[in-house]
Protein backbone atom coordinates (compact mmCIF):
# COMPACT_ATOMS: atom_id res chain seq x y z
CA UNK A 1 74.25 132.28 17.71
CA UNK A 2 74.90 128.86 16.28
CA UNK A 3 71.55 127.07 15.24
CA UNK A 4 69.75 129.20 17.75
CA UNK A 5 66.70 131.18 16.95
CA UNK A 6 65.27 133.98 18.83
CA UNK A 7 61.47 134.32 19.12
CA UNK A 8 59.09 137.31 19.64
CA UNK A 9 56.70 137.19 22.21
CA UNK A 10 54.45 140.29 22.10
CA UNK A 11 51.42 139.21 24.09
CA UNK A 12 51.18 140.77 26.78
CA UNK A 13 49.65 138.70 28.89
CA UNK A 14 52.62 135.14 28.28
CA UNK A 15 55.23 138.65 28.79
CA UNK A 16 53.85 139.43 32.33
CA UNK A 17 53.65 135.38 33.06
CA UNK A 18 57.28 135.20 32.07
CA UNK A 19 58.08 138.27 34.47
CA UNK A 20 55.82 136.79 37.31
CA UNK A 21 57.52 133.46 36.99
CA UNK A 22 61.57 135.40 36.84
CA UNK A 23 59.47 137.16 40.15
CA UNK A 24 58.37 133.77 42.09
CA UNK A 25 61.19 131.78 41.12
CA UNK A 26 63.46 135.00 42.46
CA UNK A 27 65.60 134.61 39.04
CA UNK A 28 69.06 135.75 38.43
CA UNK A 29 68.46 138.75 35.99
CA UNK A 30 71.55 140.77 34.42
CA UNK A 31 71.02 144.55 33.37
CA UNK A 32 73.72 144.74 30.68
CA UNK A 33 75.03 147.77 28.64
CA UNK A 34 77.68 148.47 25.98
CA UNK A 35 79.52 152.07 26.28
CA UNK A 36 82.05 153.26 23.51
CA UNK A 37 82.92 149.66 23.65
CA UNK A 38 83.47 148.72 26.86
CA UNK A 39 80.99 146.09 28.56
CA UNK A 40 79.20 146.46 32.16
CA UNK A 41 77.08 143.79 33.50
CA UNK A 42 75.15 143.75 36.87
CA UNK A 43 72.49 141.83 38.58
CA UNK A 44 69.21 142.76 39.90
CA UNK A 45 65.92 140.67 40.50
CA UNK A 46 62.26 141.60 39.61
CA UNK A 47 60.83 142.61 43.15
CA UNK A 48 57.24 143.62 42.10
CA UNK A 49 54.83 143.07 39.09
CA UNK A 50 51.92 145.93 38.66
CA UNK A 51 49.51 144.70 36.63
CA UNK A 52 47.30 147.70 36.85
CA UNK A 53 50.21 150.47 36.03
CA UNK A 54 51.71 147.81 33.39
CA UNK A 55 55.28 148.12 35.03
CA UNK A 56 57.27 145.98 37.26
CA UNK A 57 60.15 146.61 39.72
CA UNK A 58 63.66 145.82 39.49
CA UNK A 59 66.23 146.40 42.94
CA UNK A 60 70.33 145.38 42.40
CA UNK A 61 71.39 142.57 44.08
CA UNK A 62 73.65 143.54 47.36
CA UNK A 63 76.95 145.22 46.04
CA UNK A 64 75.43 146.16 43.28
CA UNK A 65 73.77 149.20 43.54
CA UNK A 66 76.38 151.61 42.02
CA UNK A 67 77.23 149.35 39.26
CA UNK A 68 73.29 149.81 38.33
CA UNK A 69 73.21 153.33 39.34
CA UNK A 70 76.15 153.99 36.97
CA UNK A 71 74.49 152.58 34.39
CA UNK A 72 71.54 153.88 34.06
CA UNK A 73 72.60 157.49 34.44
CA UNK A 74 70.93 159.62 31.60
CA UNK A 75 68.89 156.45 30.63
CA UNK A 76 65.39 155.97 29.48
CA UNK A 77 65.55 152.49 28.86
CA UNK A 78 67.14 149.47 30.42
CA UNK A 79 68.38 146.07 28.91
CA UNK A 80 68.09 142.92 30.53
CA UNK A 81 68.92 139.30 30.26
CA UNK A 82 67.31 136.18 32.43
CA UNK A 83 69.51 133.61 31.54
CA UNK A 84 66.98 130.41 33.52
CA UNK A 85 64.57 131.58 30.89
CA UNK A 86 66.64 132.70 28.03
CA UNK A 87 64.48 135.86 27.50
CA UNK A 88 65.63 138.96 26.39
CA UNK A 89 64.12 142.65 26.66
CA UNK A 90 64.20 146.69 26.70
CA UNK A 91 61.85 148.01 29.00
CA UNK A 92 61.59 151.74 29.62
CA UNK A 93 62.12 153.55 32.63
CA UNK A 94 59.40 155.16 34.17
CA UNK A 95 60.65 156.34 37.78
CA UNK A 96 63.67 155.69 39.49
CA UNK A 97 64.32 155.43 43.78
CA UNK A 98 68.15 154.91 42.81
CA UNK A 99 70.19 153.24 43.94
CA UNK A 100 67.51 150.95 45.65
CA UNK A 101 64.44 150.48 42.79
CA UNK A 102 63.31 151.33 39.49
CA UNK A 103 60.42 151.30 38.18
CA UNK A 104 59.89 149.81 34.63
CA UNK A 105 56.83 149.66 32.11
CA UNK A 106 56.09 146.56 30.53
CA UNK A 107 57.93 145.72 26.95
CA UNK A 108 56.08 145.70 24.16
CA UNK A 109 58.23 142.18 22.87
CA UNK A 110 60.42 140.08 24.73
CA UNK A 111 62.93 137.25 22.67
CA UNK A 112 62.97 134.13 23.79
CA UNK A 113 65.53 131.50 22.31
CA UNK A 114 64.09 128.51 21.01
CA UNK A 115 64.31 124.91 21.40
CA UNK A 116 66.75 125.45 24.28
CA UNK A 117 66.87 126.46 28.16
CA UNK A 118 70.42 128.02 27.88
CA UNK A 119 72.05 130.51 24.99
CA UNK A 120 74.36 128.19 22.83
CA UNK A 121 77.20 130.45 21.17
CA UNK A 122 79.58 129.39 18.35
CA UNK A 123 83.50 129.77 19.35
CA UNK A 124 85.08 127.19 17.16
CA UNK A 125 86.66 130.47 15.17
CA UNK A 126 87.59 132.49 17.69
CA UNK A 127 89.39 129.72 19.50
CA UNK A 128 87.44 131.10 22.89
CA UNK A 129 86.81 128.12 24.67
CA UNK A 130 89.42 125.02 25.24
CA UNK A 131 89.00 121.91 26.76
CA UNK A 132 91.19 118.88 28.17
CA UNK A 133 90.22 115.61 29.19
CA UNK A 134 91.36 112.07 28.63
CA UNK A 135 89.74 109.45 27.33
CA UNK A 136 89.58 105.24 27.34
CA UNK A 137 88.42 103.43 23.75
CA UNK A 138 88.00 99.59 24.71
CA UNK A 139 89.30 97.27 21.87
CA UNK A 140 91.84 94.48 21.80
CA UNK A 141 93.45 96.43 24.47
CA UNK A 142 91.85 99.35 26.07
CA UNK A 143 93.83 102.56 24.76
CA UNK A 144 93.80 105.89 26.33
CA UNK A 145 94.59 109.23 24.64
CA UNK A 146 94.48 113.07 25.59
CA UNK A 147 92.20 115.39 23.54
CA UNK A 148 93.13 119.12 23.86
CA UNK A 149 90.47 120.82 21.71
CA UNK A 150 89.12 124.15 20.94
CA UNK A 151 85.03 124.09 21.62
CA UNK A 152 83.11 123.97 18.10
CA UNK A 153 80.25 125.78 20.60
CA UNK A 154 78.89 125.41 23.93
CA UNK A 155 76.19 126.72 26.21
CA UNK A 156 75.84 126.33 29.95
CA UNK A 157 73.74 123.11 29.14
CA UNK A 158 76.63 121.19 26.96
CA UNK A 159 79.11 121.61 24.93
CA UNK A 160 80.63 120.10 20.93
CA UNK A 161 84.11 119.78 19.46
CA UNK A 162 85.58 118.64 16.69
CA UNK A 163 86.86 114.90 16.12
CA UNK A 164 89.64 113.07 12.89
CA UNK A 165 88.16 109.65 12.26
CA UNK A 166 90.52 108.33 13.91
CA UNK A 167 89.94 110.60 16.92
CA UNK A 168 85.98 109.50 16.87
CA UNK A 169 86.60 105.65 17.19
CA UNK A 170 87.09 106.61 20.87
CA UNK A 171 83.61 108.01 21.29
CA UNK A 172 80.54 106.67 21.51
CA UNK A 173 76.82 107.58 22.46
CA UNK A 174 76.33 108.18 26.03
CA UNK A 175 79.77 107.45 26.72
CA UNK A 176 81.25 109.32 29.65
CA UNK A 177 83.84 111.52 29.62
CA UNK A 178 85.20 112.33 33.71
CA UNK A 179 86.86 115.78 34.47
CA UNK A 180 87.39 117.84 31.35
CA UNK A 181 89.17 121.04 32.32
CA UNK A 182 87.46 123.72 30.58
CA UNK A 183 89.21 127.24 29.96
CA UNK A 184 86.91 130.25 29.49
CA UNK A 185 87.69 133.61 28.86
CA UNK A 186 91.29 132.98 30.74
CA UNK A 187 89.55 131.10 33.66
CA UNK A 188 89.38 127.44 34.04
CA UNK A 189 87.42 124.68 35.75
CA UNK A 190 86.05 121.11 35.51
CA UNK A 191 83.07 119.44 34.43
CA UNK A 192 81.96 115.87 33.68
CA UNK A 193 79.46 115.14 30.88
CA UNK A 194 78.23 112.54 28.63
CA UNK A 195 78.16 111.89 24.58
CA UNK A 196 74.57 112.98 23.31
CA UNK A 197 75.10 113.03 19.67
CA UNK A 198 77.93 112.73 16.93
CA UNK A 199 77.57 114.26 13.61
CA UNK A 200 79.41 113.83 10.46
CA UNK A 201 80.07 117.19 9.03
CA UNK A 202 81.35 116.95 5.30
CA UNK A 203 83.54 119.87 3.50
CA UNK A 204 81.09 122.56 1.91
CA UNK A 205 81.72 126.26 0.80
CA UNK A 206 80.47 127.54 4.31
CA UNK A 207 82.46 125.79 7.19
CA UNK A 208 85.92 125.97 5.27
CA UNK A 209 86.89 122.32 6.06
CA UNK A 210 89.22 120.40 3.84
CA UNK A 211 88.28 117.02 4.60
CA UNK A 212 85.18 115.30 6.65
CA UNK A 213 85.16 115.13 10.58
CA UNK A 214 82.70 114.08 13.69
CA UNK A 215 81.21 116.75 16.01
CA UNK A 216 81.36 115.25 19.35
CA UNK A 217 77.90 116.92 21.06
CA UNK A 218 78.29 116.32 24.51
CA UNK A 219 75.71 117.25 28.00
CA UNK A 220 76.94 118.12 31.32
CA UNK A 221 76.40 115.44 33.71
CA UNK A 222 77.89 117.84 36.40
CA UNK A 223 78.43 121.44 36.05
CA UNK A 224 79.21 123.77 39.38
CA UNK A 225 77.21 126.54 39.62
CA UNK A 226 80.12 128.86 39.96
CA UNK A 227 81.23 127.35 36.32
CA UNK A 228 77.70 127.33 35.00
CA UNK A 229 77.19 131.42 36.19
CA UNK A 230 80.52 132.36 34.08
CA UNK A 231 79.19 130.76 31.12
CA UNK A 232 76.40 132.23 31.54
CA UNK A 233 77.87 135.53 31.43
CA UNK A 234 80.26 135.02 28.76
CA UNK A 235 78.24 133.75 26.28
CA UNK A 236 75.85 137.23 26.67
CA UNK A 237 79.04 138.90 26.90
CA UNK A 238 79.70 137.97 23.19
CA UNK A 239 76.84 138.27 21.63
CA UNK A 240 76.04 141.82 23.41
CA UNK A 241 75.61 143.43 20.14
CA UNK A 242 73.71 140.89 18.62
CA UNK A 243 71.13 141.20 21.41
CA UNK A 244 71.29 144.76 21.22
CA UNK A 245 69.99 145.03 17.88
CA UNK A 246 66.49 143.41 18.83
């Protein structure tokens, strides 16, 4: 997970705020499971919190019912993901009205990731995420070059990538950069962001490079929600078993 960190939260009384506020702010919450491999996702929102019986309620969004109902078939637990909040969780399953509701006791620790609203996942070596834009350095005479890149890691909140030195002259901070064409996972769409932060990274015995570069950090200035949904979802997609082992 990059330089992410996840943190325990096992009061119980910041656990039911965080499932109060999902509640209020009617959330977009994923119930996720791995089977022999394969990886189902669906979406439900937290409909009731029970203070007194320690459990809250859960219904699938419209269209989603089976995909829940599948999922939890022969179940005592259930997985979930609240991407607005970054918080992770098991919660058992104490009574089911499927398809419609279920009926879930508190956790006894949620994970939270740190330091950031959004998960940030490393794809710089699995060549997941690639991105094309163009780009104007101003000097004797402006100069304009295309960058097709492979994401060093990105999030739903901003991506990096990897610059040469000669390749960095043409960035700078808070610089602009209009309509990058991002592809994810086979799909593709546009953003436009802005330079937050550029790094020198020198050669060492973890990150296998051969000679220094400069990783471009960039924010989205615009993001569509459409786009910011399917990162969303593929950055829990790939780091399902991670999450699974908390």
């Amino acid at each position: 997970m990059s330089d992410q960190q996840l943190q325990k939260i096992h009061d119980h009384a910041v656990i039911m705020k965080l499932l109060m506020g999902a509640k209020e702010s009617q959330l977009e919450v994923f119930v996720w499971r791995l089977v022999g491999g394969s990886k189902y996702l669906a979406k439900v929102r937290v409909e009731a919190i029970r203070k007194q019986r320690s459990d809250f309620i859960v219904v699938p969004l419209d269209g989603q019912e089976e995909m829940v109902q599948e999922m939890l078939v022969g179940q005592s637990f259930i997985d979930l993901y609240i991407p607005d909040s970054a918080l992770l969780f098991r919660a058992s399953i104490r009574q089911t009205d499927a398809p419609s509701r279920y009926f879930l006791a508190f956790p006894d620790f949620v994970a939270q990731v740190e330091r950031r609203k959004s998960l940030r996942l490393q794809v710089y070596e699995s060549d997941g995420v690639k991105i094309n834009f163009s780009k104007m350095m101003v000097a004797i005479r402006p100069l304009t070059q295309q960058f097709n890149k492979s994401c060093f890691d990105i999030s739903s909140g901003g991506f990096s990538f990897m610059a040469s030195r000669m390749e960095s002259k043409f960035f700078k901070i808070n610089d602009p950069i209009r309509t990058i064409e991002f592809e994810v996972d086979g799909k593709k769409f546009y953003a436009n962001a802005e330079v937050a932060l550029i790094k020198e990274i020198e050669p060492d015995e973890f990150n296998g490079l051969t000679y220094k570069v400069w990783r471009v950090c960039c924010r989205f200035s615009h993001i569509d929600m459409n786009a910011k949904k399917h990162l969303d979802i593929y950055i829990l997609e790939k780091i399902k078993e991670e999450l699974n082992a908390i």
